[in-house]
PDB file of N, CA and C in Angstrom:
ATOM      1  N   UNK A   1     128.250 115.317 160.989  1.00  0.00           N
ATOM      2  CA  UNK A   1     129.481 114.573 160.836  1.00  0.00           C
ATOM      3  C   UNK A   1     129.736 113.733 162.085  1.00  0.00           C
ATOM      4  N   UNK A   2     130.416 112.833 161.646  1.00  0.00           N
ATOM      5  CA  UNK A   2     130.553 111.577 163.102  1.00  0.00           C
ATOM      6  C   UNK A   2     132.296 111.669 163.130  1.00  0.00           C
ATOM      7  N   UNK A   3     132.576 111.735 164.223  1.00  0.00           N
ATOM      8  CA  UNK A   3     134.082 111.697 164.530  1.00  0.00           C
ATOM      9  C   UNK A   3     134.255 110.301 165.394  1.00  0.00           C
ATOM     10  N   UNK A   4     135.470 110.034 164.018  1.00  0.00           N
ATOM     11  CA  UNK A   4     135.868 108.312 164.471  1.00  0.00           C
ATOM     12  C   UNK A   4     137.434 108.276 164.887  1.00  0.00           C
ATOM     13  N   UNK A   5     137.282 107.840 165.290  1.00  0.00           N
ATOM     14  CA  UNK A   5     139.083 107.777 166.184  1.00  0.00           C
ATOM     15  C   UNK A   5     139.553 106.292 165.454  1.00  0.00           C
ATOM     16  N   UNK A   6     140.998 106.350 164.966  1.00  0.00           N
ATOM     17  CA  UNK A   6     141.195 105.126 164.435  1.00  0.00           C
ATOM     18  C   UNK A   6     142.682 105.018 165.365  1.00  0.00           C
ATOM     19  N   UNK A   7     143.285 103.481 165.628  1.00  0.00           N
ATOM     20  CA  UNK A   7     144.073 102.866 166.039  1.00  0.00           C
ATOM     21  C   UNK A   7     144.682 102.117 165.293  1.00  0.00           C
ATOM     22  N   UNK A   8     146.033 101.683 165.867  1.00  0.00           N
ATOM     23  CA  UNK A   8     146.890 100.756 165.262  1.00  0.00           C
ATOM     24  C   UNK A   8     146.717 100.767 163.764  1.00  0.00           C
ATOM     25  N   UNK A   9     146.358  99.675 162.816  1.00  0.00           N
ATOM     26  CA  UNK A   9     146.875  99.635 161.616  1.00  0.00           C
ATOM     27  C   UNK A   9     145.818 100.410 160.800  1.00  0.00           C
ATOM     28  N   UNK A  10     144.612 100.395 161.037  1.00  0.00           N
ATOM     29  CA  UNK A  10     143.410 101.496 160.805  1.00  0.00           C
ATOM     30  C   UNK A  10     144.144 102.843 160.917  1.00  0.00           C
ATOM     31  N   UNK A  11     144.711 103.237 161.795  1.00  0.00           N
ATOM     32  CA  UNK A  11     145.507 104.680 161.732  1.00  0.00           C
ATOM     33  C   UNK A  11     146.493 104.681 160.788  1.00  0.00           C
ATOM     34  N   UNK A  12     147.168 103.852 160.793  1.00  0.00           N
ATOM     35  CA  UNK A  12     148.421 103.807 159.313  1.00  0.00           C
ATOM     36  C   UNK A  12     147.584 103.404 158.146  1.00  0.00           C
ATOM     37  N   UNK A  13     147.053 103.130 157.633  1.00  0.00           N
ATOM     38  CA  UNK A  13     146.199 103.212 156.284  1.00  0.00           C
ATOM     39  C   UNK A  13     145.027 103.684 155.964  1.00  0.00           C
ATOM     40  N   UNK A  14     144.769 104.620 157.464  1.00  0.00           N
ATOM     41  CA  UNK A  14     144.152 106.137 156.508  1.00  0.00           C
ATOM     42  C   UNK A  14     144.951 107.105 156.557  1.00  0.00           C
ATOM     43  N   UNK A  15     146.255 106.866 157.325  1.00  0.00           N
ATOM     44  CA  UNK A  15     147.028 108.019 157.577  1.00  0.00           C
ATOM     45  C   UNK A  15     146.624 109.092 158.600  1.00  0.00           C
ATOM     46  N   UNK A  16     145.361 109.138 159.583  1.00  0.00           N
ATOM     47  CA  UNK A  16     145.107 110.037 160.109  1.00  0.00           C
ATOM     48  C   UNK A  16     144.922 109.350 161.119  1.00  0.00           C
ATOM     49  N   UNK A  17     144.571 109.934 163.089  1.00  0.00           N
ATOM     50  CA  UNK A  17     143.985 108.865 164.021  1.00  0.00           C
ATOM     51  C   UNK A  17     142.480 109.442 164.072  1.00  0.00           C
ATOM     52  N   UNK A  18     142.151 110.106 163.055  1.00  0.00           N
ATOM     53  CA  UNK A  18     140.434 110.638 162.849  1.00  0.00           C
ATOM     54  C   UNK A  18     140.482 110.733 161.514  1.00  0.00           C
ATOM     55  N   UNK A  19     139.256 110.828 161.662  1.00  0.00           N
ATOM     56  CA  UNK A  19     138.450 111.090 160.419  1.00  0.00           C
ATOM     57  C   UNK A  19     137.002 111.273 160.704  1.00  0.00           C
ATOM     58  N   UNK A  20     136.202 112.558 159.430  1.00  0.00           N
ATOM     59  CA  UNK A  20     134.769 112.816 159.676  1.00  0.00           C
ATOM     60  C   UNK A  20     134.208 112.119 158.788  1.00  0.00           C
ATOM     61  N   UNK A  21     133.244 111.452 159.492  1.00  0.00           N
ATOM     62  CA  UNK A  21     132.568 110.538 158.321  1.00  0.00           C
ATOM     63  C   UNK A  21     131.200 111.555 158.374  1.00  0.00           C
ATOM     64  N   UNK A  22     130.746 111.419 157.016  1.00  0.00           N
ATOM     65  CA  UNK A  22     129.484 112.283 157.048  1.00  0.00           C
ATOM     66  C   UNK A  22     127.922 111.203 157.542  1.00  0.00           C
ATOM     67  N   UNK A  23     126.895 111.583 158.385  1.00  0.00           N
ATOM     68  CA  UNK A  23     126.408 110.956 159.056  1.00  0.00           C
ATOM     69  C   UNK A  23     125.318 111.329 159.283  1.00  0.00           C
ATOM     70  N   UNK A  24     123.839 110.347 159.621  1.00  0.00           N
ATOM     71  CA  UNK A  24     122.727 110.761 160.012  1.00  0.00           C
ATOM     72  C   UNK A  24     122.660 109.617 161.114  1.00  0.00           C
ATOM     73  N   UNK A  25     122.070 110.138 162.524  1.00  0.00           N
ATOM     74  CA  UNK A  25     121.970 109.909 163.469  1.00  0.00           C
ATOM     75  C   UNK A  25     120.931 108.497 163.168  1.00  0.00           C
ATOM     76  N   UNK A  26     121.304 107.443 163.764  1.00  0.00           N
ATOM     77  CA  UNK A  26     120.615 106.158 163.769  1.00  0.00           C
ATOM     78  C   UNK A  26     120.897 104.691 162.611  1.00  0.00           C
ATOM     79  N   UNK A  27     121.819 105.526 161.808  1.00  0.00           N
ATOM     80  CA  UNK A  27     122.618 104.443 161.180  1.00  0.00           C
ATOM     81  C   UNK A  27     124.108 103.559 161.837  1.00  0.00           C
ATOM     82  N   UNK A  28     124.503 102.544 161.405  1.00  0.00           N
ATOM     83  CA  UNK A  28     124.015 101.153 162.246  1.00  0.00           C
ATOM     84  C   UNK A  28     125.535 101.471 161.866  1.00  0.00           C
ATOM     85  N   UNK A  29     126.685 100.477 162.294  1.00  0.00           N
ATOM     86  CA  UNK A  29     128.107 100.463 162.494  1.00  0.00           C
ATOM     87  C   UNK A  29     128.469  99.590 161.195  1.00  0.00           C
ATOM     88  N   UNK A  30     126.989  98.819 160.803  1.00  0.00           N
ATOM     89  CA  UNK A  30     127.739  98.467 159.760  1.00  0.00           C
ATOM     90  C   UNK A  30     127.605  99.502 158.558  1.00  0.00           C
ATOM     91  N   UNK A  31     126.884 100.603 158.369  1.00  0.00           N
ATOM     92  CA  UNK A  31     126.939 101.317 157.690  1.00  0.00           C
ATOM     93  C   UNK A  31     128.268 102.177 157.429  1.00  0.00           C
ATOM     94  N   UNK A  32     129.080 102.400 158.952  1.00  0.00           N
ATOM     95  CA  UNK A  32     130.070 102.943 159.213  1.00  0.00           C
ATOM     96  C   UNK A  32     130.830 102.285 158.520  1.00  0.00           C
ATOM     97  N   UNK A  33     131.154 101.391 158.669  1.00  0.00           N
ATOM     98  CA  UNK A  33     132.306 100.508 157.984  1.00  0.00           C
ATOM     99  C   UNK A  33     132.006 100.735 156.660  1.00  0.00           C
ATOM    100  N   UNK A  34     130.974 100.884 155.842  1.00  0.00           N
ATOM    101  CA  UNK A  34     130.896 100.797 154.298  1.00  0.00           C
ATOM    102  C   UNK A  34     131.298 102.333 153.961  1.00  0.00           C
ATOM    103  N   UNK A  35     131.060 103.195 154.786  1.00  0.00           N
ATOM    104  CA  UNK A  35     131.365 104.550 155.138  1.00  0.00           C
ATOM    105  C   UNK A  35     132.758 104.628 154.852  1.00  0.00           C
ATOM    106  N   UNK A  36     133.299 103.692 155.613  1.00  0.00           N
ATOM    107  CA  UNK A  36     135.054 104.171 156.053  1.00  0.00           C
ATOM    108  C   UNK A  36     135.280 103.353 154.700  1.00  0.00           C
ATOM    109  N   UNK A  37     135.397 102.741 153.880  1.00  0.00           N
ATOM    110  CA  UNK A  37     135.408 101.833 153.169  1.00  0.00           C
ATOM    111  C   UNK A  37     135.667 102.471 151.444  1.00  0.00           C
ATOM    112  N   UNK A  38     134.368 103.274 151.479  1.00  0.00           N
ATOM    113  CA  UNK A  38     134.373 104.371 150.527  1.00  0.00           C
ATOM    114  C   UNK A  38     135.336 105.524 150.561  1.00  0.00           C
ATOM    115  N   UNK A  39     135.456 105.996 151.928  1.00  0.00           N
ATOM    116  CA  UNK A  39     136.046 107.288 151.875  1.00  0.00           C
ATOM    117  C   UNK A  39     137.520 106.780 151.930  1.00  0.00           C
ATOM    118  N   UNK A  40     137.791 106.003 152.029  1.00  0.00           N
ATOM    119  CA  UNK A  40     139.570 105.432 152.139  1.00  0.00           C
ATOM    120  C   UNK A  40     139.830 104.398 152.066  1.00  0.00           C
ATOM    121  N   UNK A  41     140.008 104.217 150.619  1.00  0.00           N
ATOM    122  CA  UNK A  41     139.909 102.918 149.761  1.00  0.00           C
ATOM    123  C   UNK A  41     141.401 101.522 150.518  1.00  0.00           C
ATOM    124  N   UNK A  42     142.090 102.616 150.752  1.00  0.00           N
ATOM    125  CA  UNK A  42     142.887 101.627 151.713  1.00  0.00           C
ATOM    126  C   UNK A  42     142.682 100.656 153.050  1.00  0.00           C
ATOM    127  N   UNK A  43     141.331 101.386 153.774  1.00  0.00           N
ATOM    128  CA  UNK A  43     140.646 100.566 154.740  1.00  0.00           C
ATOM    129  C   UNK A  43     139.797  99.210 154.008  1.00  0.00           C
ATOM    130  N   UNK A  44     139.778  99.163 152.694  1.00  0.00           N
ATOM    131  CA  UNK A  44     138.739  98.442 152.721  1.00  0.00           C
ATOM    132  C   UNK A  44     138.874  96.303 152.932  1.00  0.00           C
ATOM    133  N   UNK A  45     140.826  96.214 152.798  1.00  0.00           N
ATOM    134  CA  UNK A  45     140.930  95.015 153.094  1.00  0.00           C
ATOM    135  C   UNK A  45     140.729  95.160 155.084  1.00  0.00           C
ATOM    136  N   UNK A  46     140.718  95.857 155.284  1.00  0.00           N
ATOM    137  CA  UNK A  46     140.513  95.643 157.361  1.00  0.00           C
ATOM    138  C   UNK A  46     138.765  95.626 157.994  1.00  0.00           C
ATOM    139  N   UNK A  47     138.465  96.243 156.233  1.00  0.00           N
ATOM    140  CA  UNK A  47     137.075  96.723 157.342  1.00  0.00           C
ATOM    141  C   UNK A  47     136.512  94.997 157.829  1.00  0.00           C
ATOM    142  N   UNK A  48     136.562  94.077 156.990  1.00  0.00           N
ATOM    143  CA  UNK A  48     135.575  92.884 157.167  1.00  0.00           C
ATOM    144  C   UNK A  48     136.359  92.429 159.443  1.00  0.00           C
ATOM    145  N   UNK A  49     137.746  92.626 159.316  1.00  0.00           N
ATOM    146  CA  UNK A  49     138.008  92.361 160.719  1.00  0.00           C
ATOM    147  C   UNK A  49     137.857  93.566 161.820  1.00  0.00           C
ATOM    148  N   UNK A  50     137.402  94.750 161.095  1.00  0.00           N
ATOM    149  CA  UNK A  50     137.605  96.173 161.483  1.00  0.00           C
ATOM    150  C   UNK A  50     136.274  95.674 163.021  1.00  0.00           C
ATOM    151  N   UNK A  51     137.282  96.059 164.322  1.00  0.00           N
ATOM    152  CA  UNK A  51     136.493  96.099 165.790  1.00  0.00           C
ATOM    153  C   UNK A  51     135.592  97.795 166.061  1.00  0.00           C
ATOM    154  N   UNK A  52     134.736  97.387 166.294  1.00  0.00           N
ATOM    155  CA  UNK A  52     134.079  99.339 166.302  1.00  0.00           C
ATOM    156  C   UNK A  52     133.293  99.411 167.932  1.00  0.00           C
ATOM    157  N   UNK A  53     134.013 100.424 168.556  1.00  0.00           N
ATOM    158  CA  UNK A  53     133.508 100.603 169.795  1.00  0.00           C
ATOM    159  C   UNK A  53     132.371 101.742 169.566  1.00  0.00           C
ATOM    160  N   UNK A  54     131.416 101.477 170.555  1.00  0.00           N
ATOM    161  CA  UNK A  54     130.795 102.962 170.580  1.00  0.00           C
ATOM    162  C   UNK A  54     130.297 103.504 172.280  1.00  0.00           C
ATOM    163  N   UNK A  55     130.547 104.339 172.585  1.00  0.00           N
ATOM    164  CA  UNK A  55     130.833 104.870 173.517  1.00  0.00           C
ATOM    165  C   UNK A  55     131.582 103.511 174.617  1.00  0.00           C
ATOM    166  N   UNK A  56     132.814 103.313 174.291  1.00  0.00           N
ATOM    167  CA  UNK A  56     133.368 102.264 175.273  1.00  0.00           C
ATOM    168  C   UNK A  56     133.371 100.606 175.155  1.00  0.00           C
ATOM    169  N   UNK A  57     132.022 100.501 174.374  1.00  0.00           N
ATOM    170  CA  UNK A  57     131.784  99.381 174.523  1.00  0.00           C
ATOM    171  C   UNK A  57     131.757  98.658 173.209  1.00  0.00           C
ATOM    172  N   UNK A  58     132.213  97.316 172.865  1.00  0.00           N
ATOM    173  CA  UNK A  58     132.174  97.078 171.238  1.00  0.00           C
ATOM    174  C   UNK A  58     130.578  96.413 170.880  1.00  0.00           C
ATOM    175  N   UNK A  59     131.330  97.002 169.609  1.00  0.00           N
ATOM    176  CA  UNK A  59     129.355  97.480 169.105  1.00  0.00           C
ATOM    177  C   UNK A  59     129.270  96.149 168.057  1.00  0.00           C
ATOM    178  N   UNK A  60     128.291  95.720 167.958  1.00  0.00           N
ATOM    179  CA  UNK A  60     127.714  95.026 166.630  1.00  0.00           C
ATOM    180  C   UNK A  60     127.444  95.137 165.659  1.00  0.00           C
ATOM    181  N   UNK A  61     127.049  94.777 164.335  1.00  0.00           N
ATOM    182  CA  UNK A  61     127.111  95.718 163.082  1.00  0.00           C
ATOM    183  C   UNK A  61     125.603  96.104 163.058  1.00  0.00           C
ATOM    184  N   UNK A  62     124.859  95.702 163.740  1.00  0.00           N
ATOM    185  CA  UNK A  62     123.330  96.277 163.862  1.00  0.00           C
ATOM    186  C   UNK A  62     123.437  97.285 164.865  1.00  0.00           C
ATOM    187  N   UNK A  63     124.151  97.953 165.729  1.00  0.00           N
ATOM    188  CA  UNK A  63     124.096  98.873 166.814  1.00  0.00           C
ATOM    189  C   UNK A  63     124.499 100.350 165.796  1.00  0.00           C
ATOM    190  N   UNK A  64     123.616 101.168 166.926  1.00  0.00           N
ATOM    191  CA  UNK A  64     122.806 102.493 165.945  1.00  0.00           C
ATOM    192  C   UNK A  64     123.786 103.128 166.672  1.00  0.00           C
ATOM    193  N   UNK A  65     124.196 103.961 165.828  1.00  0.00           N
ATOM    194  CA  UNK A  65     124.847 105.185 166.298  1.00  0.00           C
ATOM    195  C   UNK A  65     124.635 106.726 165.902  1.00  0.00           C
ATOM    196  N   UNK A  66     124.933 107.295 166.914  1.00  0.00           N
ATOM    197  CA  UNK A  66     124.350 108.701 166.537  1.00  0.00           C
ATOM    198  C   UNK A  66     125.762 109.843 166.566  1.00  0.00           C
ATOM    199  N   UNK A  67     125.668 111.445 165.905  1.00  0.00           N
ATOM    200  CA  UNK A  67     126.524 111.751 165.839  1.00  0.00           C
ATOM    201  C   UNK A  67     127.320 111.944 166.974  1.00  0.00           C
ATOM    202  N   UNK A  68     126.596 111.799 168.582  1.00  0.00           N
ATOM    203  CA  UNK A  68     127.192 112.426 169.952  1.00  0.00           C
ATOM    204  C   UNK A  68     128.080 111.548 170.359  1.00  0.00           C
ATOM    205  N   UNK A  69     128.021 110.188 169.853  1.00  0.00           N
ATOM    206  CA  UNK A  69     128.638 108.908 169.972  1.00  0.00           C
ATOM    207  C   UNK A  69     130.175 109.857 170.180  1.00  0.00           C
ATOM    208  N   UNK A  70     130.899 108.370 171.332  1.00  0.00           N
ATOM    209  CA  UNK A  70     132.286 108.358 170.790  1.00  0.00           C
ATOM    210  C   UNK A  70     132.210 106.902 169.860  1.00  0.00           C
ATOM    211  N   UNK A  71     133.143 107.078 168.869  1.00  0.00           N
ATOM    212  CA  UNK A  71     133.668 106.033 168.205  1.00  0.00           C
ATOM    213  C   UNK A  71     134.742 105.536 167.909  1.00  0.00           C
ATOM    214  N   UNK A  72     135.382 104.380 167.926  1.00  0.00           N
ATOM    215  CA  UNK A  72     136.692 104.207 167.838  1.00  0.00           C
ATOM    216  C   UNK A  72     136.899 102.825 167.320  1.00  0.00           C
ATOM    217  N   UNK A  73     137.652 102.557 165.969  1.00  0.00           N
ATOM    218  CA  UNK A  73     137.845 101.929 165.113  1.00  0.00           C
ATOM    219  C   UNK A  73     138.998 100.895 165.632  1.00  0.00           C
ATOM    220  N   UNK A  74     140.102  99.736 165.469  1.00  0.00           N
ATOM    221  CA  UNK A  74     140.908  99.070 165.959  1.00  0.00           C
ATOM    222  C   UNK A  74     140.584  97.880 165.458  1.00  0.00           C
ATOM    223  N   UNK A  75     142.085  97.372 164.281  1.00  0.00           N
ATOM    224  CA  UNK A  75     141.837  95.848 163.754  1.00  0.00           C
ATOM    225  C   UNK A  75     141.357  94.843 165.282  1.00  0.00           C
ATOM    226  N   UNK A  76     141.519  93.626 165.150  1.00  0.00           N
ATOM    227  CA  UNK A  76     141.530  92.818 166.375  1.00  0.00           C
ATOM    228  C   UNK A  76     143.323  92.534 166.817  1.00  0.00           C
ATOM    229  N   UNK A  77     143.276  92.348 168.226  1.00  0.00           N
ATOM    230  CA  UNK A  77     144.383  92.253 168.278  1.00  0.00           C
ATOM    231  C   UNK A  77     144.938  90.885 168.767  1.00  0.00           C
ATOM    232  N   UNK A  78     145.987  90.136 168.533  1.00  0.00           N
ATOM    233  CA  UNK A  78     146.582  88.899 168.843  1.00  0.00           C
ATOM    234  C   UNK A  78     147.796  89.134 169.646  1.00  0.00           C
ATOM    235  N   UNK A  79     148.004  88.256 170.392  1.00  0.00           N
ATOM    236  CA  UNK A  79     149.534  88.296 171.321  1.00  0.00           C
ATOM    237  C   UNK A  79     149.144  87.265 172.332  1.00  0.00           C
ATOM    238  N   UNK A  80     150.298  87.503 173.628  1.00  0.00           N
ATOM    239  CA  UNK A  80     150.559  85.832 173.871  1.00  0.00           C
ATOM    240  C   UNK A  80     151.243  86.618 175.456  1.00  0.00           C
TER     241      UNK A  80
END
């Protein structure tokens, strides 16, 4: 299982600030997103802007992740 930390509006429309996504080590962030997508049909208008860090740093939708990862989910954010 992969433990994802969600923020801001990602946290209000799964209702949780985690969630276990079920997981095999070396699948890619964009898999994650189709992941989160399925399991909580309410993410699925954010996932296309959905930001995905992995350990700290934001990841690409080709970057591999494994279960030891931290992960952490967060629409993009705007302000001034």
């Amino acid at each position: 299982m992969l433990q994802v930390l969600l923020f801001a509006q990602a946290r209000q429309l799964a209702g949780s600030p985690r969630l276990e996504v079920p997981w095999s080590d070396g699948q890619t962030v964009l898999q994650l997103k189709e992941a989160l997508a399925k399991l909580h049909p309410n993410l699925q208008l954010l996932i296309p802007r959905l930001m995905v860090a992995v350990n700290n740093d934001y990841a690409e939708d080709g970057t591999r992740i494994s279960c030891t990862d931290e992960v952490a989910c967060f629409p993009p954010v705007s302000g001034g």
